[in-house]
ModelCIF file with pLDDT and N, C-alpha, C, O atoms, coordinates in Angstrom:
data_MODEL
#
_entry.id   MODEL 
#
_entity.id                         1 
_entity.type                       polymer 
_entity.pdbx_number_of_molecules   1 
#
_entity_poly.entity_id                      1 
_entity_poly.type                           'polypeptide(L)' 
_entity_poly.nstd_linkage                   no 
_entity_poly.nstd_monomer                   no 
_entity_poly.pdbx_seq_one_letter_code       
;(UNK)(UNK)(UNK)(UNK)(UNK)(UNK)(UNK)(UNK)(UNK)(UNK)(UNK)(UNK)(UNK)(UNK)(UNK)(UNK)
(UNK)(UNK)(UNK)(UNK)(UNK)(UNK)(UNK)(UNK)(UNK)(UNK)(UNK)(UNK)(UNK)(UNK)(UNK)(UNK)
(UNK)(UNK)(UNK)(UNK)(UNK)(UNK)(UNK)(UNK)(UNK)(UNK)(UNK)(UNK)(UNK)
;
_entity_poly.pdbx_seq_one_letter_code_can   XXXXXXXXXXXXXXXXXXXXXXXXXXXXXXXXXXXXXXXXXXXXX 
_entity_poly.pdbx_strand_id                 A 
#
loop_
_entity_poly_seq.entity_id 
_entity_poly_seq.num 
_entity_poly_seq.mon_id 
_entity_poly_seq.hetero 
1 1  UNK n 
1 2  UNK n 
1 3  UNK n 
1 4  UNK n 
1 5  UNK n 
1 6  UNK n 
1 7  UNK n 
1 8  UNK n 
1 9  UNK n 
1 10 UNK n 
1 11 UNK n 
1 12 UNK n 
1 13 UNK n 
1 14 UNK n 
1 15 UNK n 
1 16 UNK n 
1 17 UNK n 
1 18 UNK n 
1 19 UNK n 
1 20 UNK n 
1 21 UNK n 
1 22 UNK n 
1 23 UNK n 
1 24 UNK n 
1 25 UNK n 
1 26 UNK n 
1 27 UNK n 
1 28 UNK n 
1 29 UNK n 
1 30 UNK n 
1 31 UNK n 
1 32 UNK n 
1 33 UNK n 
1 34 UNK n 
1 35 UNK n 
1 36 UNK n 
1 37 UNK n 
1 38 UNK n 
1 39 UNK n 
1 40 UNK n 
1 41 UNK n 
1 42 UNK n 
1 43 UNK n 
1 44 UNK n 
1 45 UNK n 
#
_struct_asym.id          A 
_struct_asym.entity_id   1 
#
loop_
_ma_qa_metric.id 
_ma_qa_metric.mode 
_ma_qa_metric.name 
_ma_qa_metric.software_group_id 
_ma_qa_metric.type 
1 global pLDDT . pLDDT 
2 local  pLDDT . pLDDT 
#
_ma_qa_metric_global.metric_id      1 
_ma_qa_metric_global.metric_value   81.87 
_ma_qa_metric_global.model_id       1 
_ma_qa_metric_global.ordinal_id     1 
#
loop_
_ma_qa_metric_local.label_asym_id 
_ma_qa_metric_local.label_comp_id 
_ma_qa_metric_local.label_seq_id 
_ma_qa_metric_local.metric_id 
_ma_qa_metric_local.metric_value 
_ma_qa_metric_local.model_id 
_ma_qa_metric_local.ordinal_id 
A UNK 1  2 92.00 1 1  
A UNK 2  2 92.00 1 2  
A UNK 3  2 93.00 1 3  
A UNK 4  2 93.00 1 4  
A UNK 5  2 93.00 1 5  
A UNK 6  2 92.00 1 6  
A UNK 7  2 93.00 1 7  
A UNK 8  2 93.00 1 8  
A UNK 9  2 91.00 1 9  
A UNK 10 2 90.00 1 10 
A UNK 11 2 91.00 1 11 
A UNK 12 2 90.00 1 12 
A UNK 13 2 90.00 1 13 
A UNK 14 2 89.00 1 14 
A UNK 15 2 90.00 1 15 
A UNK 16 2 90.00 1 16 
A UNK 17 2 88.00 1 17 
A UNK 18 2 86.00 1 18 
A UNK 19 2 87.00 1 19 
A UNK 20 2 86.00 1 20 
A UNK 21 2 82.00 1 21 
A UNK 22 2 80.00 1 22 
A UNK 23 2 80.00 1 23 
A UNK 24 2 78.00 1 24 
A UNK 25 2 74.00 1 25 
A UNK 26 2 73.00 1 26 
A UNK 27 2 72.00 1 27 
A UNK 28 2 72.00 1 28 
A UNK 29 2 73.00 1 29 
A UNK 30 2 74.00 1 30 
A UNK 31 2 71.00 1 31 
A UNK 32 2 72.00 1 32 
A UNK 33 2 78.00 1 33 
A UNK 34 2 74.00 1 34 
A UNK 35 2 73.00 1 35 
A UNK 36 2 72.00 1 36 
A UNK 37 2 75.00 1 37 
A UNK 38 2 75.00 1 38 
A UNK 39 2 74.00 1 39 
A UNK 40 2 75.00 1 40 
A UNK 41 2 75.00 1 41 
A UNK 42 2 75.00 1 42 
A UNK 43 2 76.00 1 43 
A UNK 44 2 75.00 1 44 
A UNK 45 2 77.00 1 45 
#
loop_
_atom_site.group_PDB 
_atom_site.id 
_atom_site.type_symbol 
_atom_site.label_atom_id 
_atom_site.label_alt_id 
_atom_site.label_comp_id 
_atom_site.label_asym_id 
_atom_site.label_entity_id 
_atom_site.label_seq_id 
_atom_site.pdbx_PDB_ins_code 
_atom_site.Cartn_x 
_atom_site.Cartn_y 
_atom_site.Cartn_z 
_atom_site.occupancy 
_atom_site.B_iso_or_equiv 
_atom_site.pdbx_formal_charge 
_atom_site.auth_seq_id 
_atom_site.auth_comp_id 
_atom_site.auth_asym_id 
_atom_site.auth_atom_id 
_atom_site.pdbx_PDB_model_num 
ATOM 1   N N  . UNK A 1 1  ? 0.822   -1.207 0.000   1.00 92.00 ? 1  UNK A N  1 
ATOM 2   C CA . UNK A 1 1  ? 0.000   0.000  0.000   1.00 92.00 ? 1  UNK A CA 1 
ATOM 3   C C  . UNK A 1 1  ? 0.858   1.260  0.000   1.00 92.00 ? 1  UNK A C  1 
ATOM 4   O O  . UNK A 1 1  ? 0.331   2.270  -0.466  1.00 92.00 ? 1  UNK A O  1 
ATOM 5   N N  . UNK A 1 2  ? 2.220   1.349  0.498   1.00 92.00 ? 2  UNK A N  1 
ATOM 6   C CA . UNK A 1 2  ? 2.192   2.738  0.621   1.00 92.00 ? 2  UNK A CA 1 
ATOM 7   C C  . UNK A 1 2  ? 3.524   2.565  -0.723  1.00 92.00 ? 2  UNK A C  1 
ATOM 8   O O  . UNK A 1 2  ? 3.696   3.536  -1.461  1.00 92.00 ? 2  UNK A O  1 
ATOM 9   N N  . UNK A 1 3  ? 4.173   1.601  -0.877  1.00 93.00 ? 3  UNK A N  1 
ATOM 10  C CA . UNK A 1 3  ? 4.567   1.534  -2.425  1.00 93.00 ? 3  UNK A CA 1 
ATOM 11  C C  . UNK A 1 3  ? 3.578   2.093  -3.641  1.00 93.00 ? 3  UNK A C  1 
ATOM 12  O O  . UNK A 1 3  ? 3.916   2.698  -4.658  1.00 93.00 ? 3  UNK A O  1 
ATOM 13  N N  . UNK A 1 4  ? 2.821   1.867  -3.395  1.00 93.00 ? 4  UNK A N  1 
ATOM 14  C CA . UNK A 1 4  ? 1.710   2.261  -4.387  1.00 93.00 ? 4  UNK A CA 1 
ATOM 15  C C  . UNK A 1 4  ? 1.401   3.708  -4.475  1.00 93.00 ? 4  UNK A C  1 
ATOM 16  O O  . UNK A 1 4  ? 1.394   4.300  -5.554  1.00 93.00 ? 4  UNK A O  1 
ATOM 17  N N  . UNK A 1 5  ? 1.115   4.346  -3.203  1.00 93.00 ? 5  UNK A N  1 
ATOM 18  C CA . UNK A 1 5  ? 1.008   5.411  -2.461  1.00 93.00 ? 5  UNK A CA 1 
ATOM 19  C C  . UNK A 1 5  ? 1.799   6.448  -3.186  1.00 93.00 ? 5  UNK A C  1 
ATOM 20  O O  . UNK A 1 5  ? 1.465   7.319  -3.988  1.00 93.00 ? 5  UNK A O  1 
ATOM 21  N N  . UNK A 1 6  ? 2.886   6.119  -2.696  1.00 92.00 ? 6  UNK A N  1 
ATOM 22  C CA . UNK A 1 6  ? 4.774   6.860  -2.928  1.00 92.00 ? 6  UNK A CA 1 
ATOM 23  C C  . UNK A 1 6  ? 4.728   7.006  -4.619  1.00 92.00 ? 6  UNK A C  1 
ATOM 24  O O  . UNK A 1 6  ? 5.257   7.899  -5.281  1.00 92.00 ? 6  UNK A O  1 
ATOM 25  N N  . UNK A 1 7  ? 4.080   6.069  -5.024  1.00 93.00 ? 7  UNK A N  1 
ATOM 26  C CA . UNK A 1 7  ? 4.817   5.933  -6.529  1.00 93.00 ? 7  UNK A CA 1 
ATOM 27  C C  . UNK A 1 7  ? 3.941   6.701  -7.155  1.00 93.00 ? 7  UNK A C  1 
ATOM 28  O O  . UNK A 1 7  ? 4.236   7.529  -8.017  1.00 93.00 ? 7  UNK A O  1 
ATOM 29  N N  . UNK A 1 8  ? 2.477   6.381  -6.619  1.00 93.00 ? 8  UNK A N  1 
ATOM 30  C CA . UNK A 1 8  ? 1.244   7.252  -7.253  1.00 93.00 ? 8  UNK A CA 1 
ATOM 31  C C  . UNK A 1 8  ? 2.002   8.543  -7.651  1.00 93.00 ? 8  UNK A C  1 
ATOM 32  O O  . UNK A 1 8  ? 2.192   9.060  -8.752  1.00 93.00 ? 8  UNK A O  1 
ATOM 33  N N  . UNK A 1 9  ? 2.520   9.035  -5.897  1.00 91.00 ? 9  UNK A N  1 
ATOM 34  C CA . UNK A 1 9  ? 3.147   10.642 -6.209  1.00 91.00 ? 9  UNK A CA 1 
ATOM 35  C C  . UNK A 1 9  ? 3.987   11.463 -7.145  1.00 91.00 ? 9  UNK A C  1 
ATOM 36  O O  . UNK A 1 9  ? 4.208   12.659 -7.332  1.00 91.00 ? 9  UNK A O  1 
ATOM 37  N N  . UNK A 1 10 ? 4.422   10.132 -7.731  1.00 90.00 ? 10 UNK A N  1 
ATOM 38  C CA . UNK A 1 10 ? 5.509   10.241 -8.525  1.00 90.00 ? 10 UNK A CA 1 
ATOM 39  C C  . UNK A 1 10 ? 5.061   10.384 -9.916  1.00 90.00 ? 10 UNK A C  1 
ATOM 40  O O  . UNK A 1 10 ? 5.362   11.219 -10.770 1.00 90.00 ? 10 UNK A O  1 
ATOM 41  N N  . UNK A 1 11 ? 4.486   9.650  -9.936  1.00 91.00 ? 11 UNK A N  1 
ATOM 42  C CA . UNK A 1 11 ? 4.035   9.153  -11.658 1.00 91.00 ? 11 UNK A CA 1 
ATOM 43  C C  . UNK A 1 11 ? 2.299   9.938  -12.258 1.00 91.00 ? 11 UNK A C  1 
ATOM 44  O O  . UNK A 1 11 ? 1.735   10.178 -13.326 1.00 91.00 ? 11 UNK A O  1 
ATOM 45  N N  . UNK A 1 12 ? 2.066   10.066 -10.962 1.00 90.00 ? 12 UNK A N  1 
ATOM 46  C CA . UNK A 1 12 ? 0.553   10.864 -11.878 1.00 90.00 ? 12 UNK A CA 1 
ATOM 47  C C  . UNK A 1 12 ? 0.750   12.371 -12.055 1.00 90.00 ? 12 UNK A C  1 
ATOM 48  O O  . UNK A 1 12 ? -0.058  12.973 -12.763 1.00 90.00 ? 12 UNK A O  1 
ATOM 49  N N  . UNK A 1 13 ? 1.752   13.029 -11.474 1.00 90.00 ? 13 UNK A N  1 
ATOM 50  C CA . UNK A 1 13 ? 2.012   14.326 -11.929 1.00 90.00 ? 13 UNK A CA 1 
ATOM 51  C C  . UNK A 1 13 ? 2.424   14.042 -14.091 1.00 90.00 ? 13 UNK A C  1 
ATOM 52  O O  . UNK A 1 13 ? 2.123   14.825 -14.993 1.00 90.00 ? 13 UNK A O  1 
ATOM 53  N N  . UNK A 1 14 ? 2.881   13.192 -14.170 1.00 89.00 ? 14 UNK A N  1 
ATOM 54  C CA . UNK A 1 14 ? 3.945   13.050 -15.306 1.00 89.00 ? 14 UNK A CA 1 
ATOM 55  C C  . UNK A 1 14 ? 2.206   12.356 -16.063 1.00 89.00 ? 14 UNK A C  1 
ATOM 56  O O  . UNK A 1 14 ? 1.891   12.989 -17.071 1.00 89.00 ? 14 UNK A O  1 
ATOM 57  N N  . UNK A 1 15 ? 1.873   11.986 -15.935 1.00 90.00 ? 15 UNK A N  1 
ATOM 58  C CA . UNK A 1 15 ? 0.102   11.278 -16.702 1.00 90.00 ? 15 UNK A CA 1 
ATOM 59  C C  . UNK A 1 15 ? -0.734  13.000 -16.797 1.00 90.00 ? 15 UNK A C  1 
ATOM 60  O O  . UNK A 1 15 ? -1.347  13.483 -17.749 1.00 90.00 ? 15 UNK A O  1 
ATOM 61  N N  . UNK A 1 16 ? -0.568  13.352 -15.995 1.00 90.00 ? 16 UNK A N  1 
ATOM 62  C CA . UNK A 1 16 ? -1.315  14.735 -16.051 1.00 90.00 ? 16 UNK A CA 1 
ATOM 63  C C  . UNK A 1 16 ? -0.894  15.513 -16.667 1.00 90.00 ? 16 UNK A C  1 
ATOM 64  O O  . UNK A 1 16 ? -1.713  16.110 -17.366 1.00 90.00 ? 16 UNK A O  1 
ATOM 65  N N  . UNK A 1 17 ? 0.149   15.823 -16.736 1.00 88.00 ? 17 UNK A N  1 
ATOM 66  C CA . UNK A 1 17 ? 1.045   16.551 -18.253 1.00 88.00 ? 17 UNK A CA 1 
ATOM 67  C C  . UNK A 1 17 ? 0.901   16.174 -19.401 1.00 88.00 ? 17 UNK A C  1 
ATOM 68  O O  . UNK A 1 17 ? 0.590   16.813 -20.406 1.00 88.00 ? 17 UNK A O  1 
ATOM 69  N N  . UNK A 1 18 ? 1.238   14.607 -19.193 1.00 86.00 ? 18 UNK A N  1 
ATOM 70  C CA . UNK A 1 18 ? 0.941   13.885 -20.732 1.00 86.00 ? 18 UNK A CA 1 
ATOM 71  C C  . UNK A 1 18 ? -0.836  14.500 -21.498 1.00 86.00 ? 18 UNK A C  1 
ATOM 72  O O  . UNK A 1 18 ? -1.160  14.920 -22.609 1.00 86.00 ? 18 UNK A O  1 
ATOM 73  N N  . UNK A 1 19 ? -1.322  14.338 -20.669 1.00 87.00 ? 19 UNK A N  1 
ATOM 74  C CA . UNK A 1 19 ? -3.293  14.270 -20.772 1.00 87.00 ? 19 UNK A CA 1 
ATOM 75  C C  . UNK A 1 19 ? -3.190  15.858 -21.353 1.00 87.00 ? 19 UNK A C  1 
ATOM 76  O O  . UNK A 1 19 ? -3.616  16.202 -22.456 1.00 87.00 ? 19 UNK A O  1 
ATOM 77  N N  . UNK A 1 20 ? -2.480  16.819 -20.295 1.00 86.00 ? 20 UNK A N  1 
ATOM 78  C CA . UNK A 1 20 ? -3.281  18.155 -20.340 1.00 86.00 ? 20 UNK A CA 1 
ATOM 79  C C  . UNK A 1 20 ? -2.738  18.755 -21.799 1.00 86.00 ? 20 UNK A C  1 
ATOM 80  O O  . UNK A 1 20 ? -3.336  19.523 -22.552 1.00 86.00 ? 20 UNK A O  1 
ATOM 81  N N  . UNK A 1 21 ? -1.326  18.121 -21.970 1.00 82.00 ? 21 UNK A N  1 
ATOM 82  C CA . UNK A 1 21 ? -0.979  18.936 -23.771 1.00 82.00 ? 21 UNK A CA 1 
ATOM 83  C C  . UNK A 1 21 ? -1.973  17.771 -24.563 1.00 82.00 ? 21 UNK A C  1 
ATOM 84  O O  . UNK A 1 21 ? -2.112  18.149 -25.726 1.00 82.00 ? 21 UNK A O  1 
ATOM 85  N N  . UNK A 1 22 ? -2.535  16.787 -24.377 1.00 80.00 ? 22 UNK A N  1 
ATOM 86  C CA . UNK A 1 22 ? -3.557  16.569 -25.402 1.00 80.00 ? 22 UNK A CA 1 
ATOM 87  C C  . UNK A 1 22 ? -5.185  17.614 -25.124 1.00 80.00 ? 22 UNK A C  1 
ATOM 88  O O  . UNK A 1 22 ? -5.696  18.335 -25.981 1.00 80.00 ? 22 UNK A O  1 
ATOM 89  N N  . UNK A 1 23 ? -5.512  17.476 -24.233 1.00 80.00 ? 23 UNK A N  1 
ATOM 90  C CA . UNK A 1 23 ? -6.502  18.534 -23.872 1.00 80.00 ? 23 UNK A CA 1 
ATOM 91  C C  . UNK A 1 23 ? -6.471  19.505 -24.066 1.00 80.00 ? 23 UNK A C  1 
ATOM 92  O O  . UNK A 1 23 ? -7.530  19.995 -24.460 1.00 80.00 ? 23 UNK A O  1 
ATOM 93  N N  . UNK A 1 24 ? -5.100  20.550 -23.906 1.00 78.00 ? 24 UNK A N  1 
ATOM 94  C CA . UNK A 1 24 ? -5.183  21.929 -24.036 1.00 78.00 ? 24 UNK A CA 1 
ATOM 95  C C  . UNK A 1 24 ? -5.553  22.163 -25.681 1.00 78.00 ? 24 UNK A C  1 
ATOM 96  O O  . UNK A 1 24 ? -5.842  23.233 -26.216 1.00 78.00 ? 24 UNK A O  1 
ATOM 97  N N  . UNK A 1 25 ? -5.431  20.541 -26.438 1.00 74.00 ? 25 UNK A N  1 
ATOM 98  C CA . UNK A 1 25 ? -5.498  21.551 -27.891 1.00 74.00 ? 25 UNK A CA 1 
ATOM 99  C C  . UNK A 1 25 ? -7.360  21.472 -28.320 1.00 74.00 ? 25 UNK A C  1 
ATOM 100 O O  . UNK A 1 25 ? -7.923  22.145 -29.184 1.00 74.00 ? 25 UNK A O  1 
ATOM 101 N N  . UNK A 1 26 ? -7.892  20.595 -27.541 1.00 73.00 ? 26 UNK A N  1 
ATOM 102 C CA . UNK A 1 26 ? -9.409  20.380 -27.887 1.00 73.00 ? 26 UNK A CA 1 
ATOM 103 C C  . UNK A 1 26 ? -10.146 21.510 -27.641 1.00 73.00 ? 26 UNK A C  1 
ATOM 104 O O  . UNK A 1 26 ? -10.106 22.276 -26.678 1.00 73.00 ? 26 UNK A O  1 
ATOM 105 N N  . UNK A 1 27 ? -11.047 21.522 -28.954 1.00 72.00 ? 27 UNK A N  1 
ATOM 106 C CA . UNK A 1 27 ? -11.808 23.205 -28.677 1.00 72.00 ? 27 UNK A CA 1 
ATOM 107 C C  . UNK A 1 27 ? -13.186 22.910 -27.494 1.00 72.00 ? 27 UNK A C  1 
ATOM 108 O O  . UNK A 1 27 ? -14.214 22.293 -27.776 1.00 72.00 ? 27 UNK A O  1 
ATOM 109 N N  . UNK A 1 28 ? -12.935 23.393 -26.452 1.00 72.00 ? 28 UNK A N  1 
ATOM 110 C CA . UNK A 1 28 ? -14.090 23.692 -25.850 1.00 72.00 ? 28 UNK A CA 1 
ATOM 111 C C  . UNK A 1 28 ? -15.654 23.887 -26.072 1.00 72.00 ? 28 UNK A C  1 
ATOM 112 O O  . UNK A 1 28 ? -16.569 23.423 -25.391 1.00 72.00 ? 28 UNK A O  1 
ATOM 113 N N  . UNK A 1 29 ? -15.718 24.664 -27.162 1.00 73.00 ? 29 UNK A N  1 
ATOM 114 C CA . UNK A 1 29 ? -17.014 24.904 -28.099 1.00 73.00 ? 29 UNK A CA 1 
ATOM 115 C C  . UNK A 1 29 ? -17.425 23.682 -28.839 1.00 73.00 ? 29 UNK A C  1 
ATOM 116 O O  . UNK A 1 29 ? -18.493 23.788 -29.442 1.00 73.00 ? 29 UNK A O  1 
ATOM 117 N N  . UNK A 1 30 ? -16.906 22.730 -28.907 1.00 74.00 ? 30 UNK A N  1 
ATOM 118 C CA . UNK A 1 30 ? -17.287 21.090 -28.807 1.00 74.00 ? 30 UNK A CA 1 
ATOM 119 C C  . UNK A 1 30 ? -18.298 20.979 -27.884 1.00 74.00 ? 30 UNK A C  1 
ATOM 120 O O  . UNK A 1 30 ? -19.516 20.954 -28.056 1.00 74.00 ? 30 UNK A O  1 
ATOM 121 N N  . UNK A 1 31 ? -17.354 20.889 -26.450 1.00 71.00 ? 31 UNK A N  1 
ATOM 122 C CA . UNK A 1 31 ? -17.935 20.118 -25.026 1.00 71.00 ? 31 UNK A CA 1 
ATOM 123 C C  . UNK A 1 31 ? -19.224 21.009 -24.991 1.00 71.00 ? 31 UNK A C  1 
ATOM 124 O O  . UNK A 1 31 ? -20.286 20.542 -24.578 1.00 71.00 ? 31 UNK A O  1 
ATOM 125 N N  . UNK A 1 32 ? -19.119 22.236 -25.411 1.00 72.00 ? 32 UNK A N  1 
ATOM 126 C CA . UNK A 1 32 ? -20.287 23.207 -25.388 1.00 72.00 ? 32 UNK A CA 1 
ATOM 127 C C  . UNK A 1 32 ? -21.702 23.448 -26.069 1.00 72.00 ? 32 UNK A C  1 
ATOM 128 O O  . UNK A 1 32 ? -22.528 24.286 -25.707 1.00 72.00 ? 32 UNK A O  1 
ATOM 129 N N  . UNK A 1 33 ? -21.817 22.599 -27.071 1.00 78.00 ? 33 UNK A N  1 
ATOM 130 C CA . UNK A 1 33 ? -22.039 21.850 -27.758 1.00 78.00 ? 33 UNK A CA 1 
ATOM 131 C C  . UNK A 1 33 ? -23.195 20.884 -27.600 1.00 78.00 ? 33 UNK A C  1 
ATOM 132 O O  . UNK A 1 33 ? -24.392 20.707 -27.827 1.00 78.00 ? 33 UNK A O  1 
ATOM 133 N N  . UNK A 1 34 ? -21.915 20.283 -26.980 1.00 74.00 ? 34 UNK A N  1 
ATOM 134 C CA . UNK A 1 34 ? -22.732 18.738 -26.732 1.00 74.00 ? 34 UNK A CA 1 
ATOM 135 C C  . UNK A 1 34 ? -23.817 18.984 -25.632 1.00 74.00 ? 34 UNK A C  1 
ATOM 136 O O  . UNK A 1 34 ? -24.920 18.441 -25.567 1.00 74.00 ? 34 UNK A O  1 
ATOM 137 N N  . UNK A 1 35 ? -23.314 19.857 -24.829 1.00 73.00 ? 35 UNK A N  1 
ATOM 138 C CA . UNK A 1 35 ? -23.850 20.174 -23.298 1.00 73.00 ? 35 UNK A CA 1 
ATOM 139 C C  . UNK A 1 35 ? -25.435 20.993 -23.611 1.00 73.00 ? 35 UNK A C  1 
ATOM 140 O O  . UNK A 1 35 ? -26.416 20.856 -22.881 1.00 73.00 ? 35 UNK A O  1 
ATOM 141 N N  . UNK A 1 36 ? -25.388 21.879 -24.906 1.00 72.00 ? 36 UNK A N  1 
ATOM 142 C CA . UNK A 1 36 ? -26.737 22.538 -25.175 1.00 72.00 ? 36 UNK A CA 1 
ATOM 143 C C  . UNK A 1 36 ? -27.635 21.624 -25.752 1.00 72.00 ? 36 UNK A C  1 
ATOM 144 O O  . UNK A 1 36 ? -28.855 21.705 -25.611 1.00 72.00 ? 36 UNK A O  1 
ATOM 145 N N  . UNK A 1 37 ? -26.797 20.373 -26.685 1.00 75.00 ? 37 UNK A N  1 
ATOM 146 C CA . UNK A 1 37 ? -27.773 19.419 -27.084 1.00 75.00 ? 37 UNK A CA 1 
ATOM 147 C C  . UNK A 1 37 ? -28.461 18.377 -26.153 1.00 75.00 ? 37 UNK A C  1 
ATOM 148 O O  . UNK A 1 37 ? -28.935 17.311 -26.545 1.00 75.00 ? 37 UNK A O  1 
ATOM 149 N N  . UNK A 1 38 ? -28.453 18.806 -24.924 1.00 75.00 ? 38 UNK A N  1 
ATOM 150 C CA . UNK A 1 38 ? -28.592 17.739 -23.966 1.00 75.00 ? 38 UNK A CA 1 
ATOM 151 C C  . UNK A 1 38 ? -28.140 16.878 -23.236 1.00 75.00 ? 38 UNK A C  1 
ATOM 152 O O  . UNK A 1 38 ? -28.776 16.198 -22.430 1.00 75.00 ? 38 UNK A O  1 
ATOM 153 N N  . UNK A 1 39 ? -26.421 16.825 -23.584 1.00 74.00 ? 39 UNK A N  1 
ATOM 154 C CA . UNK A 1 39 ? -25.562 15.609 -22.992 1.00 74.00 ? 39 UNK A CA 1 
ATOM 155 C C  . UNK A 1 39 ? -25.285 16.004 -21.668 1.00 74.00 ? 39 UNK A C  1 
ATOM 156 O O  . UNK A 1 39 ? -25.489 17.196 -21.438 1.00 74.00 ? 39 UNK A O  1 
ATOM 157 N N  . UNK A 1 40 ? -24.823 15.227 -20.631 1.00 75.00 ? 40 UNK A N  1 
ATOM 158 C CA . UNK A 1 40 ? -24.187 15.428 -19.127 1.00 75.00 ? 40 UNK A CA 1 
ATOM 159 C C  . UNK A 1 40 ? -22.766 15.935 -19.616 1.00 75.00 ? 40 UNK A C  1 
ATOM 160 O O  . UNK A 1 40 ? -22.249 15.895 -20.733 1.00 75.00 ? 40 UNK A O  1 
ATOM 161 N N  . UNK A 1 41 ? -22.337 16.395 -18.476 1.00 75.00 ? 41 UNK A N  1 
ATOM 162 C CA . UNK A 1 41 ? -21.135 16.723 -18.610 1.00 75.00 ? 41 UNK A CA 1 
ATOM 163 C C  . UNK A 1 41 ? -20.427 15.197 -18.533 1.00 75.00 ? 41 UNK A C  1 
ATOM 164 O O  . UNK A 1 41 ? -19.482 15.033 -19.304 1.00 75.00 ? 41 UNK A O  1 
ATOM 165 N N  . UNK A 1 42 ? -20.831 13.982 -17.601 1.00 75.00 ? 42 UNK A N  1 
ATOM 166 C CA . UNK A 1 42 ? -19.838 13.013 -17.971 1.00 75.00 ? 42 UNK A CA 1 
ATOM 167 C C  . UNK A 1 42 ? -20.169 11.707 -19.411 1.00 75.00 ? 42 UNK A C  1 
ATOM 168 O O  . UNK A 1 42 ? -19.612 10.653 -19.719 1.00 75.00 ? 42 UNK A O  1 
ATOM 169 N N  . UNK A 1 43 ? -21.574 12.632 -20.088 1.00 76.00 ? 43 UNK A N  1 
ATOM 170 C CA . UNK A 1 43 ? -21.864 11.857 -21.547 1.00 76.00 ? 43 UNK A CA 1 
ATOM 171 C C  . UNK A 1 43 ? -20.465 12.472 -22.853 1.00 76.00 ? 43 UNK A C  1 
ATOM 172 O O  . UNK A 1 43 ? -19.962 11.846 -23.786 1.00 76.00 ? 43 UNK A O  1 
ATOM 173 N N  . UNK A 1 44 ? -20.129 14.362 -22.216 1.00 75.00 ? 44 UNK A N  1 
ATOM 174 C CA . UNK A 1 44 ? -19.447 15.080 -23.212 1.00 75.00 ? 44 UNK A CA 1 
ATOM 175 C C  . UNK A 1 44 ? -18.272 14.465 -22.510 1.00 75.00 ? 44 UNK A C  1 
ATOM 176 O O  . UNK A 1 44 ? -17.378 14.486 -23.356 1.00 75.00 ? 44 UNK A O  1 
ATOM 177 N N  . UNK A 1 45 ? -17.875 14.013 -21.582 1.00 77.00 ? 45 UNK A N  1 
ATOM 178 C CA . UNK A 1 45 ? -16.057 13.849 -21.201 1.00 77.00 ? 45 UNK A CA 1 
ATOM 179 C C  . UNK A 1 45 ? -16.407 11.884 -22.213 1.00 77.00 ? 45 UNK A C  1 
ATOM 180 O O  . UNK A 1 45 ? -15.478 11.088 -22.354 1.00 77.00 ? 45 UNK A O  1 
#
């Protein structure tokens, strides 16, 4: 458990970077979109 813990700390900063330069390039006015046509926010993620 705390191997897991420790390492989490380590490694999900570096997954969250990876994710956010794919995210930062998606246009918003998509998710915005979807959200007026009726979708949830976790139908548009």
């Amino acid at each position: 458990l705390t191997i897991v813990l420790m390492q989490t700390v380590v490694t999900f900063p570096l997954v969250t970077l990876v994710l956010y330069s794919g995210l930062v390039g998606l246009e918003p006015a998509v998710e915005e979109a979807g959200l007026d046509l009726g979708s949830s926010q976790v139908g548009v993620l």
